[in-house]
Structure formats: C-alpha cells, structure tokens
Protein backbone atom coordinates (compact mmCIF):
# COMPACT_ATOMS: atom_id res chain seq x y z
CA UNK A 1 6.27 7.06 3.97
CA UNK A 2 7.89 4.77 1.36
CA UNK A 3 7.91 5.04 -2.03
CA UNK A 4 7.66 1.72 -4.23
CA UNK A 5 8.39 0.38 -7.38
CA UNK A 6 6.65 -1.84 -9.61
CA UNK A 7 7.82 -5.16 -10.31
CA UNK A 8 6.24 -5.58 -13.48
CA UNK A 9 7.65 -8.95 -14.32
CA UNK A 10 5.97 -10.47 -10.82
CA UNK A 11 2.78 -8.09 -11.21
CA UNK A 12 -0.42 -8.34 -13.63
CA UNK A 13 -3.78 -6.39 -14.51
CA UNK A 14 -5.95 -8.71 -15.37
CA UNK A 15 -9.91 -9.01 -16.40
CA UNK A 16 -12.87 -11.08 -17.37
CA UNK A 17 -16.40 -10.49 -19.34
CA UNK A 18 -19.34 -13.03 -19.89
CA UNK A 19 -19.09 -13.72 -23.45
CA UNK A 20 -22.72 -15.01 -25.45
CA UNK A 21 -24.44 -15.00 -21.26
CA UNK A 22 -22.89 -18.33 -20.54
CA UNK A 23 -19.28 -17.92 -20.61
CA UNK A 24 -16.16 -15.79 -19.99
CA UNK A 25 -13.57 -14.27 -21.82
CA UNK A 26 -10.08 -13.22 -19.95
CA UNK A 27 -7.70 -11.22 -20.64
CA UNK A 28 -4.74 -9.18 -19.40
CA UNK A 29 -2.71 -6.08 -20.04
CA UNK A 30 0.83 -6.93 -20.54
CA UNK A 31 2.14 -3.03 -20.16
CA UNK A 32 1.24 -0.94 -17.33
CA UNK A 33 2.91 1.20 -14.31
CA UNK A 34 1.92 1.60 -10.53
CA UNK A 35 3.19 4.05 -8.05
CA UNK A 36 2.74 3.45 -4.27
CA UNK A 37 4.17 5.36 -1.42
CA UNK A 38 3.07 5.05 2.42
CA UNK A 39 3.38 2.43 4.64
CA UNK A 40 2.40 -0.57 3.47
CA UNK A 41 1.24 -2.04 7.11
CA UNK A 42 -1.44 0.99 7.08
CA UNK A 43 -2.46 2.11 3.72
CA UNK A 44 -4.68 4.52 4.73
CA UNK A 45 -2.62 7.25 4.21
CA UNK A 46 -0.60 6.14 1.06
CA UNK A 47 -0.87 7.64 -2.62
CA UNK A 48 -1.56 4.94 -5.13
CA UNK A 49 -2.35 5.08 -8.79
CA UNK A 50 -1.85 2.77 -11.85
CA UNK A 51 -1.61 4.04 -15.42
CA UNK A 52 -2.42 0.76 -18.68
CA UNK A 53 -1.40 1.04 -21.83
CA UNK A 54 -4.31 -0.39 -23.36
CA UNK A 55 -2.42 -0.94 -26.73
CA UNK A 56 -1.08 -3.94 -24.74
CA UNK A 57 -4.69 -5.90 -24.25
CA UNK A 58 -4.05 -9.46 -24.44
CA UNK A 59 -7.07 -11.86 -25.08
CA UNK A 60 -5.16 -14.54 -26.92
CA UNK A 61 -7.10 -13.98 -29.92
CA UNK A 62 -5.68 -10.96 -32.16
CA UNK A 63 -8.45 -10.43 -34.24
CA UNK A 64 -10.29 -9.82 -30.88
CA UNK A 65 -7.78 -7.27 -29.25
CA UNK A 66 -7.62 -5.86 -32.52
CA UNK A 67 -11.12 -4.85 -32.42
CA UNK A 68 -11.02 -3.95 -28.37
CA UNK A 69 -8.42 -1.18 -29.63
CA UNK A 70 -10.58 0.26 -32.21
CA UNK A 71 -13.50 2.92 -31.80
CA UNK A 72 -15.72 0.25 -31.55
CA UNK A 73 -14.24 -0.66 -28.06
CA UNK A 74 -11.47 1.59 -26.37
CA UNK A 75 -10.20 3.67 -29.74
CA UNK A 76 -6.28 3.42 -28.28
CA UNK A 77 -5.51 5.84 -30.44
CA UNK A 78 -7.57 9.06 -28.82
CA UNK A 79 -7.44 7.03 -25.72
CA UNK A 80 -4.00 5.23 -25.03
CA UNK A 81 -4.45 4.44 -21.37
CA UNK A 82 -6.21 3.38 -18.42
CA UNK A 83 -6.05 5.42 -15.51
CA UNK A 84 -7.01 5.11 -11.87
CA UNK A 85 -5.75 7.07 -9.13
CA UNK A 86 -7.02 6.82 -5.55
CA UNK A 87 -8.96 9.11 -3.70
CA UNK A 88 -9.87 7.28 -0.53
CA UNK A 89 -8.51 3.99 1.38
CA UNK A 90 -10.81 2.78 4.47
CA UNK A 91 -9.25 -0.16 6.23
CA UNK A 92 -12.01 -2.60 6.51
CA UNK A 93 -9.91 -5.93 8.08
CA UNK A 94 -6.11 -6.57 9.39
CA UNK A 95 -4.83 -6.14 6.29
CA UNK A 96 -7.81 -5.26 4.06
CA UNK A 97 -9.09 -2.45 2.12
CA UNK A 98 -10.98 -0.09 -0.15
CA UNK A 99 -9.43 1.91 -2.17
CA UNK A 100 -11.69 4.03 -3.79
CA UNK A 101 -10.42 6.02 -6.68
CA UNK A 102 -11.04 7.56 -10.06
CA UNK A 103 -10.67 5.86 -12.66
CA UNK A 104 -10.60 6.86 -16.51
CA UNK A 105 -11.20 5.05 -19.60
CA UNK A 106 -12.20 6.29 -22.70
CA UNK A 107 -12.17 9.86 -21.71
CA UNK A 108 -15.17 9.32 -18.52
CA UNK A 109 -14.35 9.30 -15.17
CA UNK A 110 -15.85 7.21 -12.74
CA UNK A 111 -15.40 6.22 -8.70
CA UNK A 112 -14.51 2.62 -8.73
CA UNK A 113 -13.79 0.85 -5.27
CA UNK A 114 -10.82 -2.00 -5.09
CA UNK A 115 -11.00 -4.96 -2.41
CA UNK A 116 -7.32 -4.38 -1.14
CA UNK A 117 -5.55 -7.35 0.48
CA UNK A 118 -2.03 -6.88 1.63
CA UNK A 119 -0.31 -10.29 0.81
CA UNK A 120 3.05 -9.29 3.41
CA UNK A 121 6.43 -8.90 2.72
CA UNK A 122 9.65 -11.07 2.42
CA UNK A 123 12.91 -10.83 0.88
CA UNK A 124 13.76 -12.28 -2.39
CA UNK A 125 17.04 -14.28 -2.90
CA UNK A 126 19.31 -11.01 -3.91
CA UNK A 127 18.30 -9.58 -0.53
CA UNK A 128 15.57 -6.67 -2.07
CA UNK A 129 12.79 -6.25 0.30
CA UNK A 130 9.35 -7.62 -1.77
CA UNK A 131 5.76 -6.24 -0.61
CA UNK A 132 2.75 -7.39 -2.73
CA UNK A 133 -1.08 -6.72 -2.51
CA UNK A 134 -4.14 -8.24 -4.40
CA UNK A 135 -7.24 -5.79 -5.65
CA UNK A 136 -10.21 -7.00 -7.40
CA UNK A 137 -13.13 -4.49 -8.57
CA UNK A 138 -16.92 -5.33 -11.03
CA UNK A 139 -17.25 -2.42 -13.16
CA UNK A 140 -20.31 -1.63 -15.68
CA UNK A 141 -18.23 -1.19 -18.86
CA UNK A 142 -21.03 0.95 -20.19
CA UNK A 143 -20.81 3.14 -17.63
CA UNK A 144 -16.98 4.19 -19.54
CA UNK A 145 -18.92 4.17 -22.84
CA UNK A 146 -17.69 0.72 -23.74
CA UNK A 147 -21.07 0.58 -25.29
CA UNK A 148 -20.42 -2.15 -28.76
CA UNK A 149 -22.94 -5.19 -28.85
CA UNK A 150 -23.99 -7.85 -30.39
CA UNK A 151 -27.78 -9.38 -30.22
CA UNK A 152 -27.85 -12.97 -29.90
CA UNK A 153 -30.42 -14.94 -32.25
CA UNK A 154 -31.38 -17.05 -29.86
CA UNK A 155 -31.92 -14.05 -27.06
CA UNK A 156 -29.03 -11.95 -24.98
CA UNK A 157 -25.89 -10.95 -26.29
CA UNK A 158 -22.85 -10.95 -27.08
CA UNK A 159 -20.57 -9.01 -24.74
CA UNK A 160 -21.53 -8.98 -20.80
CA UNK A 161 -21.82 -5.64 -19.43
CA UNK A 162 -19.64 -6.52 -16.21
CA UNK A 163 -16.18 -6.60 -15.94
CA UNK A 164 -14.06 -7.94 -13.44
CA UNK A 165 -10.79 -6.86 -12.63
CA UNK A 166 -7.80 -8.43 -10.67
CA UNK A 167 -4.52 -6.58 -10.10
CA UNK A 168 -1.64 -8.65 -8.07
CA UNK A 169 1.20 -6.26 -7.70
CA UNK A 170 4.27 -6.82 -6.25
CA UNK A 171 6.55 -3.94 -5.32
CA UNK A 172 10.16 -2.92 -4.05
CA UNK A 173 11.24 -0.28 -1.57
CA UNK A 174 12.80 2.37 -3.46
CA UNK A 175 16.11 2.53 -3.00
C-alpha cells in the first residue's frame, strides 16, 4: 500500500446545477484535500477520502457564492466543509470503479457512489512519479438539505435539484 499526495495545483472538484430548467450553472471549489493510499492498479482495497472547504465555492459570480455560503445554501460558517470518505470500491472495468462512500454536507450524511476511472501513471519532467483518476457522481442536493428555491413565473424554478460532480485528481507517491 502507497500513500499519496494531492497535487492540488493539477487537481479540481468541480460541479454543475440546471439553473431556471433550461440551463446550467458551474462551478468549482478552489480549496480542498484528498488522501489516497493502496495500490493504485487495484483500488479495491485502498482508503480514500476528500475533505472541501466550501468557503472556497467559485461560480464566477460573487454575489452568487456569497449567497451559496449563507444559511440559505451551505451556512459555511456551522458547516465549513464537505466531506466524503469511502466505504466501499467494486471494480466494475480494467481500470474502473465505484467508490461508494459517505459523504457529508450540511451536517447529513448520505451514501453517494463515484464512477472511478484510473487515468495511469507517468513521470513528470523533475522525475516524481504522477498517478491521476477521474470520478463523477448526480446527487439530489435536497437530500443534504440544500433545500432554497425560487418559483419561476412562467412555471419551474429556479435552482435544479441535481447536482453533478467531477473530481480529476492527480496524485504523488509519498515520499
């Protein structure tokens, strides 16, 4: 078993919502840690877990983040991070997985699954070993009491209640 370390400035949590039914809205979190150790050619028995300082929501829009940081949305200050740590990893390809886990937001914890794809390993140009994988998850955000709306006045609303996620992490064999 290996241990790893993030790579934060190659690495990104990112996420998108339907915004008024016909669009989306993305975003990302620009501060955030992940711990891996196990072999990354056979996850099944590795420890993984990620940890988001969701203070660091980026949408582009401040007025927007501001208000997806108050009690309206995530209230960052009774609940400063995101948290997911894994529970269960089924190999389900060469090279593919779910990782089930919990994950907690907002105080509730829920199972939430991750499509795992190993993307390999090379070496980068200072000669440190590089591993990187790709996860992408749908979560009800209502289901981590993420519950603020809007009605539309011409039907629907505001805020989609899916959310898609997409983590690309790469990683580094500690040393």
């Amino acid at each position: 078993m290996t241990k790893f370390n993030l790579d934060a400035a190659h690495s990104s949590i990112d996420f998108s919502v339907k915004h008024m039914m016909v669009s989306k809205v993305k975003g990302s979190f620009t501060n955030f840690t992940a711990d891996l150790e196990g072999t990354v050619e056979d996850l099944t028995g590795a420890t993984i877990s990620f940890d988001i300082d969701v203070k660091s929501i980026n949408t582009n829009n401040e007025d927007r983040d501001n208000h997806l940081r108050s009690g309206d949305f995530f209230d960052t200050e009774k609940y400063p991070s995101i948290k997911f740590v894994a529970t269960d990893i089924k190999k389900t390809d060469d090279g593919e997985y779910d990782v089930t886990g919990d994950m907690t937001i907002k105080g509730v914890t829920k199972p939430v699954t991750f499509e795992v794809e190993y993307g390999g390993k090379g070496t980068n140009p200072w000669g440190q070993e590089v591993v990187a994988f790709s996860a992408d998850t749908k979560i009800n955000r209502k289901d981590f009491d993420l519950v603020w709306n809007q009605a539309l006045e011409t039907g629907g609303v505001l805020v989609g209640e899916d959310i898609k996620i997409t983590v690309e992490l790469e990683l580094n064999p500690a040393q």
